[in-house]
N, C-alpha and C. Protein backbone atom coordinates (compact mmCIF):
# COMPACT_ATOMS: atom_id res chain seq x y z
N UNK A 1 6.53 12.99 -48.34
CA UNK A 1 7.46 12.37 -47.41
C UNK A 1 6.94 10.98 -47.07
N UNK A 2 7.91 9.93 -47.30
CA UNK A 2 7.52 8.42 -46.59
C UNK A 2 6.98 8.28 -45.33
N UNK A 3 6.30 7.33 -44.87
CA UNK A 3 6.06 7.48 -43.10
C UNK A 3 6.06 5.60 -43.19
N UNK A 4 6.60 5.10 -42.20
CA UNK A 4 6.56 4.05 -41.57
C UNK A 4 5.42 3.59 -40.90
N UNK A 5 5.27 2.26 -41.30
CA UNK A 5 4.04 1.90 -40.70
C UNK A 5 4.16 -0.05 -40.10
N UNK A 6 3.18 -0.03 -38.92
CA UNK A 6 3.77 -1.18 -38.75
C UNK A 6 2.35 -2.13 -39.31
N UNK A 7 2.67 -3.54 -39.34
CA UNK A 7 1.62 -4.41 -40.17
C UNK A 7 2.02 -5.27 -39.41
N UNK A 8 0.30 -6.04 -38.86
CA UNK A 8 0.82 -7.68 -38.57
C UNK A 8 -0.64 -8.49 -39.83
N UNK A 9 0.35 -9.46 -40.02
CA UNK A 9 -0.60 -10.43 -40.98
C UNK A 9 -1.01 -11.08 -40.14
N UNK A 10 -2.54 -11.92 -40.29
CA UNK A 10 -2.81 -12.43 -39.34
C UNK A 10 -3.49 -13.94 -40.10
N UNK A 11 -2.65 -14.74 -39.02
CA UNK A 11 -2.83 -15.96 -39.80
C UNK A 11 -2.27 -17.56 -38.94
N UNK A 12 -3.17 -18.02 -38.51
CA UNK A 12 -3.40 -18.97 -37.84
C UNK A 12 -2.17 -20.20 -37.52
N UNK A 13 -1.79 -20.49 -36.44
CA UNK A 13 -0.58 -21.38 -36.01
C UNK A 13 -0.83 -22.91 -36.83
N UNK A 14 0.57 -23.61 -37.13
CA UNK A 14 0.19 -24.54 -37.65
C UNK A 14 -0.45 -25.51 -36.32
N UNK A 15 -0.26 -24.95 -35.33
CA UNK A 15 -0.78 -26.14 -34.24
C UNK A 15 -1.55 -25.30 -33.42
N UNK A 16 -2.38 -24.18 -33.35
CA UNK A 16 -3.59 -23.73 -32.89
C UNK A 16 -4.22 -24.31 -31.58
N UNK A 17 -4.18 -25.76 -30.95
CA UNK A 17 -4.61 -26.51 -29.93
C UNK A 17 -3.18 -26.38 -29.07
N UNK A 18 -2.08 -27.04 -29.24
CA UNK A 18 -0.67 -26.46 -28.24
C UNK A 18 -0.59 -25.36 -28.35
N UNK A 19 -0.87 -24.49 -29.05
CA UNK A 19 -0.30 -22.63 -28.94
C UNK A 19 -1.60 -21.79 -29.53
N UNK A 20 -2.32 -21.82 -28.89
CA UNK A 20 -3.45 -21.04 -28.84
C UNK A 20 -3.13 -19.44 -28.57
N UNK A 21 -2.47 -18.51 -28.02
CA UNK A 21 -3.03 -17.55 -28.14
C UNK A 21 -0.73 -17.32 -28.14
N UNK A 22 -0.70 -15.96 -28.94
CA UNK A 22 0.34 -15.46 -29.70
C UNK A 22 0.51 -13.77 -29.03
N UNK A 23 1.94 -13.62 -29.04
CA UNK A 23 2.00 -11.89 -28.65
C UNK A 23 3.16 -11.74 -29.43
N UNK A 24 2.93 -10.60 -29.80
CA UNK A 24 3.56 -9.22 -30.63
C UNK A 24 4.16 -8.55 -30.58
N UNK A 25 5.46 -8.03 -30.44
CA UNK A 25 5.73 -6.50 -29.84
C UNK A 25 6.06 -5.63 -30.78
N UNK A 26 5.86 -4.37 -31.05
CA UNK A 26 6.07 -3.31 -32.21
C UNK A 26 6.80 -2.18 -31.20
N UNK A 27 8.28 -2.45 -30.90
CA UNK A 27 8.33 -0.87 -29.99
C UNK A 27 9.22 -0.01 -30.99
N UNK A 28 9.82 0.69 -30.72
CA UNK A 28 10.19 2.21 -31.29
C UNK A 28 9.18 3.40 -31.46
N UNK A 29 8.20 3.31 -31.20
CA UNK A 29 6.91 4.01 -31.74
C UNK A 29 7.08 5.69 -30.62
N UNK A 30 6.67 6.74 -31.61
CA UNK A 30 7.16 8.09 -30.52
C UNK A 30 5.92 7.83 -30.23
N UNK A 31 5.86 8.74 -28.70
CA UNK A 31 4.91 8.95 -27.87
C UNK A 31 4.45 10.16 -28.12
N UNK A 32 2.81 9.76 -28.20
CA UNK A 32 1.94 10.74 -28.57
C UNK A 32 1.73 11.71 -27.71
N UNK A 33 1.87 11.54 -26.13
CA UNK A 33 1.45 12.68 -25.46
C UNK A 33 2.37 13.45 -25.39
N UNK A 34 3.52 12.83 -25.09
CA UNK A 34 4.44 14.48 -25.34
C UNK A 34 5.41 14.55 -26.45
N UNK A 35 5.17 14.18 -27.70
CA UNK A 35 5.38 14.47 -29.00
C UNK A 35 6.86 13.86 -29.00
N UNK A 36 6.99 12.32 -28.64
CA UNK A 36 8.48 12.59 -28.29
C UNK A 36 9.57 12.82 -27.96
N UNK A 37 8.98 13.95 -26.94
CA UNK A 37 10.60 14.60 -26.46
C UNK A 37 10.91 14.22 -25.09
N UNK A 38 9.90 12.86 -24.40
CA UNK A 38 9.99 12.75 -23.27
C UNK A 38 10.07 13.30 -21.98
N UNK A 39 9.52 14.64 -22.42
CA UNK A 39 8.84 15.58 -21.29
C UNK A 39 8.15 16.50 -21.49
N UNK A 40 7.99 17.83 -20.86
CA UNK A 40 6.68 18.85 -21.16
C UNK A 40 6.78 19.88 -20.16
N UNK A 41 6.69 20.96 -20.70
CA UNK A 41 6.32 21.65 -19.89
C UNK A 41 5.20 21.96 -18.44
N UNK A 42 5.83 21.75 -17.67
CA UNK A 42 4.75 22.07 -16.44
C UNK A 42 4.90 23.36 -15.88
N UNK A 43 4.12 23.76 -14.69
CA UNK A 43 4.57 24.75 -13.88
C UNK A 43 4.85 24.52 -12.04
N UNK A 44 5.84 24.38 -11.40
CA UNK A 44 6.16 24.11 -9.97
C UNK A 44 5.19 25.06 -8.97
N UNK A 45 5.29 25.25 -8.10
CA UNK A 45 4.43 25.85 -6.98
C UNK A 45 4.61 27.49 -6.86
N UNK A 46 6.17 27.89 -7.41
CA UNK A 46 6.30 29.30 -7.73
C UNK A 46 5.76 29.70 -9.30
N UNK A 47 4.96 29.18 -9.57
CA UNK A 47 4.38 29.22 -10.87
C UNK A 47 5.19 29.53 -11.80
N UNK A 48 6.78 29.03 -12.32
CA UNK A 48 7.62 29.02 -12.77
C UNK A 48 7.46 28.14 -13.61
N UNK A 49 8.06 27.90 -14.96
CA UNK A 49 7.94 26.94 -15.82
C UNK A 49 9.25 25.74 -15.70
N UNK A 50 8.70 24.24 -15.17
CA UNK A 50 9.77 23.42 -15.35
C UNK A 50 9.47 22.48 -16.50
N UNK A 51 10.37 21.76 -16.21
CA UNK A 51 10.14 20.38 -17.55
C UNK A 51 10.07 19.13 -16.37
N UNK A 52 8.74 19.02 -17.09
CA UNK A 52 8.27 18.01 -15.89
C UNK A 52 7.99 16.01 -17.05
N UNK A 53 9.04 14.89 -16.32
CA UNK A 53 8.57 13.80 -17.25
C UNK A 53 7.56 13.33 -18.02
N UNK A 54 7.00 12.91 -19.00
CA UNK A 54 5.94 12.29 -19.63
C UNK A 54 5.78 11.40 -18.76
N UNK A 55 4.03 11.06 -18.19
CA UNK A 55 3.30 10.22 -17.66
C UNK A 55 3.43 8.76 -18.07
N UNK A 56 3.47 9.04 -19.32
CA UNK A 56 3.06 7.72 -20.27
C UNK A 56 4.22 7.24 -20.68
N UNK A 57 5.26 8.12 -21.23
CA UNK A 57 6.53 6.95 -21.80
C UNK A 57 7.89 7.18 -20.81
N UNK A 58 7.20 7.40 -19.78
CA UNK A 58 8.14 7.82 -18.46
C UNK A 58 9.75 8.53 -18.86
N UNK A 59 9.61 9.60 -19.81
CA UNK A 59 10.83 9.99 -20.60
C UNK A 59 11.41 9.13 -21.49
N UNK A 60 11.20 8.01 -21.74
CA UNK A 60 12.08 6.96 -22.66
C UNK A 60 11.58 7.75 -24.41
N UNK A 61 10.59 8.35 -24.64
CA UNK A 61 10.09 9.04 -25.76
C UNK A 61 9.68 8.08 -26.81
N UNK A 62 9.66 6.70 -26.36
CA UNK A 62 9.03 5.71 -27.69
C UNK A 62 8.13 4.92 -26.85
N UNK A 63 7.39 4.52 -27.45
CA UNK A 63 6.28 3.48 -26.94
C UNK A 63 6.35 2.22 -27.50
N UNK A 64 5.85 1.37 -26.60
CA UNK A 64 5.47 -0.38 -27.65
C UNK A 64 4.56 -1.40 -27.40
N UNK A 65 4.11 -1.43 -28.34
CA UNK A 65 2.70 -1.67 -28.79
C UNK A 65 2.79 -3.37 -28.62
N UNK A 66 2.14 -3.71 -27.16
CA UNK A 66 1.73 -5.04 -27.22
C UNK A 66 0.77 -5.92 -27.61
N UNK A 67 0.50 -6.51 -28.80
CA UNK A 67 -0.21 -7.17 -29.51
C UNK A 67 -0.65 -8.93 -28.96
N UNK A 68 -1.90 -9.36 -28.34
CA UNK A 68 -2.47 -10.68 -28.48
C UNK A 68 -3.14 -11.42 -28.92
N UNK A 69 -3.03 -12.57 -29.60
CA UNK A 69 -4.29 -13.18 -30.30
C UNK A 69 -4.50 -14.31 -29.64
N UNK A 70 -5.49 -14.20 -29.66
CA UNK A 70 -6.30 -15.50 -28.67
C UNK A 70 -6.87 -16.77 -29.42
N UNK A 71 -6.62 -17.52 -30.14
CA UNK A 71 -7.31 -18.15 -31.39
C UNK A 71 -8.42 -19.14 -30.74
N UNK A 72 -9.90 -18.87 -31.27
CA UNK A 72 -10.75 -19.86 -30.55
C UNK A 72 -11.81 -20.23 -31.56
N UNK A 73 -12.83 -20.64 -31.39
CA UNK A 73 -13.45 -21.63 -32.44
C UNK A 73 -14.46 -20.81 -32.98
N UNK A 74 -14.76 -20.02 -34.27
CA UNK A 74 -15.85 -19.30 -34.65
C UNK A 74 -17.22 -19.90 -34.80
N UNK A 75 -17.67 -19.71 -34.16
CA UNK A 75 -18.98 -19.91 -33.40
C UNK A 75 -20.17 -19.15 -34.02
N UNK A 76 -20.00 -18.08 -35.19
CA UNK A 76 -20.75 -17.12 -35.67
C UNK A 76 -21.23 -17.94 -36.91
N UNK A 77 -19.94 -18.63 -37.89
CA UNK A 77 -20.47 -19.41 -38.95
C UNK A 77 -21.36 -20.15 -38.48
N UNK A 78 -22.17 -21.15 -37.33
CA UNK A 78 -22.85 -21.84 -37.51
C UNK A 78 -24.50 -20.70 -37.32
N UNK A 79 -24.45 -20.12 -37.27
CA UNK A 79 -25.87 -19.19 -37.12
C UNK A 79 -26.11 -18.39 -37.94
N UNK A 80 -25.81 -19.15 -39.56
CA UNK A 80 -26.19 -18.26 -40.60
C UNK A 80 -27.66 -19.37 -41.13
């Protein structure tokens, strides 16, 4: 079976000094903690089983992945 995947290339602004640092967004992505379905089983105070919202994708069932690059001066090449 195919699976989708997301990719960022990474590769430097033509003007790097005016636009130094860059963001990303990748959303559609299902949510891992509750598998998608935007909620979960809990249990209420009569120890009854409800369906209680996902924490994390507050029921919306996709997540999105905010990506930043900060571009700054490599500093490692000169200490070879």
């Amino acid at each position: 079976m195919s699976k989708g995947q997301h990719a960022l290339l990474i590769q430097p602004p033509l003007f790097p000094k005016e636009q130094p640092v860059e963001r990303v967004e990748f959303g559609g992505i299902p949510c891992t903690y509750c598998h998608g379905n935007g909620w979960f089983w809990g249990m209420d105070e009569y120890r009854e089983r409800v369906k209680c919202e996902c924490p994390v994708c507050k029921g919306n069932k996709r997540l999105k992945a905010v990506v930043t690059v900060n571009w700054t001066a490599d500093d490692s090449s000169n200490n070879q």
